[in-house]
Protein backbone atom coordinates (compact mmCIF):
# COMPACT_ATOMS: atom_id res chain seq x y z
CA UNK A 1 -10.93 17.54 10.10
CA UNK A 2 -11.12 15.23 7.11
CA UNK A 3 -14.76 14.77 6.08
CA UNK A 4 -15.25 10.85 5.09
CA UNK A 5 -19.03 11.45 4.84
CA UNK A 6 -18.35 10.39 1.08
CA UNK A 7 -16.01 7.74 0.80
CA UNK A 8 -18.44 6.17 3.52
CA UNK A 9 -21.48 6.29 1.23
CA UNK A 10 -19.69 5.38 -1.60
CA UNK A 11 -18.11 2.05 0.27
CA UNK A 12 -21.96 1.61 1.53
CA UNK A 13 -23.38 2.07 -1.73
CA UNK A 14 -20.69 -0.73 -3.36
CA UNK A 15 -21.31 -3.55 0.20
CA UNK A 16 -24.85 -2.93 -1.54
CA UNK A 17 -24.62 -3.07 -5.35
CA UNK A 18 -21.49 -5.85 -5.21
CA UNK A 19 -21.93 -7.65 -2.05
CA UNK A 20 -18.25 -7.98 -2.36
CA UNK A 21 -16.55 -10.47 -0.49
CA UNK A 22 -13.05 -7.70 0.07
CA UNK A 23 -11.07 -4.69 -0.88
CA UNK A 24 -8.07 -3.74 -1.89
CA UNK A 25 -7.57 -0.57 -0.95
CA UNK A 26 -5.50 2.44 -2.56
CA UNK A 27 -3.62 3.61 0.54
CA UNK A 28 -4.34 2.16 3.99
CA UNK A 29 -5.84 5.10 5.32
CA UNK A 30 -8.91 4.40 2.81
CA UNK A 31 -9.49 0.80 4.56
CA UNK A 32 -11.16 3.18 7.69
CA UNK A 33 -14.23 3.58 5.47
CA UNK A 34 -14.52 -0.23 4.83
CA UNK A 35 -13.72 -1.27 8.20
CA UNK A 36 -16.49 1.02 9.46
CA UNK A 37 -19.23 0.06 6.85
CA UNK A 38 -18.30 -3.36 7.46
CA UNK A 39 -18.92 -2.68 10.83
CA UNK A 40 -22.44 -1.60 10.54
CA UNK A 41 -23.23 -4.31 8.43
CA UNK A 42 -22.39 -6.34 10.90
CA UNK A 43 -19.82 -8.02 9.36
CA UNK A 44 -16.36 -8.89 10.76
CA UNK A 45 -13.36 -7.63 9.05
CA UNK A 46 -11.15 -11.07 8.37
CA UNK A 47 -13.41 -12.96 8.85
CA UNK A 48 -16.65 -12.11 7.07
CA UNK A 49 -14.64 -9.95 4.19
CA UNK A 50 -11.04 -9.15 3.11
CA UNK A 51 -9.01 -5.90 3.07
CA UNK A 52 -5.72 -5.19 1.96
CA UNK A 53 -4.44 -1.86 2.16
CA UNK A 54 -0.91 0.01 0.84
CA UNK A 55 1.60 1.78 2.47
CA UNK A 56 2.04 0.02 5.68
CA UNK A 57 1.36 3.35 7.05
CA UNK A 58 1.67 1.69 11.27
CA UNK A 59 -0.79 3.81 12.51
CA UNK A 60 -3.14 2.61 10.41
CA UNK A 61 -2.13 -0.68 10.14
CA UNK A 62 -1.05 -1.72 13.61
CA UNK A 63 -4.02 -0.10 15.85
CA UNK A 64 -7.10 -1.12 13.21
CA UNK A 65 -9.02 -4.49 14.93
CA UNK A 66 -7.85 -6.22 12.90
CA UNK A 67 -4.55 -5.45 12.12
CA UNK A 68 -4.71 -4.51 8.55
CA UNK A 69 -2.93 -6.70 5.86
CA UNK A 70 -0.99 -4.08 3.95
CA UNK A 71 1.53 -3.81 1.09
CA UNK A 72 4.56 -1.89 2.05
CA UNK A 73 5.81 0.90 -0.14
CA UNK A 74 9.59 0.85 -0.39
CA UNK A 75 9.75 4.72 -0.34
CA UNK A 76 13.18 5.21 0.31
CA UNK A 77 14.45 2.82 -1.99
CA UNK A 78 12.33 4.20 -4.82
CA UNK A 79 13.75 7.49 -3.96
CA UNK A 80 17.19 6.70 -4.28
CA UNK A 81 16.91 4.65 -7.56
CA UNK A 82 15.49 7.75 -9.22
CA UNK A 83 17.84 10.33 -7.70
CA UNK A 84 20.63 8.14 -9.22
CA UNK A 85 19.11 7.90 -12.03
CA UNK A 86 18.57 11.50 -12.81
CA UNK A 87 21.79 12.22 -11.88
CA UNK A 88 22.88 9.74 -14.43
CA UNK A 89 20.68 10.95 -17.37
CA UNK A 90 21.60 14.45 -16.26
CA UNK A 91 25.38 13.71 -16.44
CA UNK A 92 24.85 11.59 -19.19
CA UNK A 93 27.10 8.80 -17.50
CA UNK A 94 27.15 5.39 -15.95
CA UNK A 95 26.72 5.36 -12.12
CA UNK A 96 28.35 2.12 -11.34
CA UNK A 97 31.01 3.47 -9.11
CA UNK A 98 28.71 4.40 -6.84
CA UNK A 99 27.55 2.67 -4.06
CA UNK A 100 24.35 1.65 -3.56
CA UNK A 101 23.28 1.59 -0.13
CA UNK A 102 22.00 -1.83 2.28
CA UNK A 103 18.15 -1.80 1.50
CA UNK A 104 14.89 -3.51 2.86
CA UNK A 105 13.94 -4.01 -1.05
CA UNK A 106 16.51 -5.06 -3.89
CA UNK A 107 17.34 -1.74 -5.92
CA UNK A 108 17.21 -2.63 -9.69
CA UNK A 109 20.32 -1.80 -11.78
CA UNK A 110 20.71 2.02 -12.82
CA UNK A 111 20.93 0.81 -16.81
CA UNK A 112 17.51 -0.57 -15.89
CA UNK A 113 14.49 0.64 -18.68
CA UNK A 114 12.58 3.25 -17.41
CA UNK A 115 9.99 2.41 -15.39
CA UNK A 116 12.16 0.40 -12.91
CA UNK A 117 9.49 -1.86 -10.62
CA UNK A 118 10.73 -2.19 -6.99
CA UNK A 119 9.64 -5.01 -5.01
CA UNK A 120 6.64 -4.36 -2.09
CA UNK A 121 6.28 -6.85 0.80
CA UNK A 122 3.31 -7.80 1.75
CA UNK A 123 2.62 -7.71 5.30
CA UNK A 124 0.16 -10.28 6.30
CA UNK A 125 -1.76 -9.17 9.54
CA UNK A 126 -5.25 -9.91 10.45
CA UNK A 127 -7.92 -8.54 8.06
CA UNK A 128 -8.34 -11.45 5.26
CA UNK A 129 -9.92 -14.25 5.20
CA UNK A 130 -8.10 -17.45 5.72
């Protein structure tokens, strides 16, 4: 079982020091510790303080109360651009006649400088403040 004895004291020992007002979060499944130290402050998560999390992990983000605003990775399409463009390097040729497949995220040009940026969506849930 994960231990997050000390991401919880660190979390508690920041809500003290910064009184901060929200976090963005590396990965969603670090929001739990803010969520909960929120929580025995007694402060309500989107509507007392902000958090934004990454990954749009749905586990995570979909059964937290609130929902959890999150930032969705585009794993697949990152995945693809950099097997093509291996392949290219490797073969030390264009890959232009092949296709690139329908995406959720636009997949930037194999030509493009190296590193490529992907677009993330944001998905806005319940967990900042208006």
């Amino acid at each position: 079982m994960l231990n997050n004895r000390p991401a919880l004291n660190e979390v508690r020992e920041l809500f003290d020091r910064e009184n901060p007002d929200g976090f963005f979060c590396f990965n969603d499944a670090r929001s739990w510790p803010v969520y909960e130290c929120a929580a025995r402050k007694g402060l309500t998560v989107g509507r007392d303080i902000s958090v934004v999390g990454v990954d749009n992990h749905r586990v995570i983000a979909e059964t937290f109360s609130p929902q959890l605003t999150t930032v969705e990775l585009p794993h697949y399409e990152m995945g693809y651009w950099a097997a093509c463009k291996l392949v290219s390097m490797i073969e030390n040729r264009s890959l232009d006649d092949v296709p690139m497949p329908k995406t959720n995220a636009p997949i930037p040009p194999l030509d493009s400088p190296i590193p490529a940026k992907i677009h993330c969506t944001l998905i806005e849930k319940e967990s900042v403040v208006r």
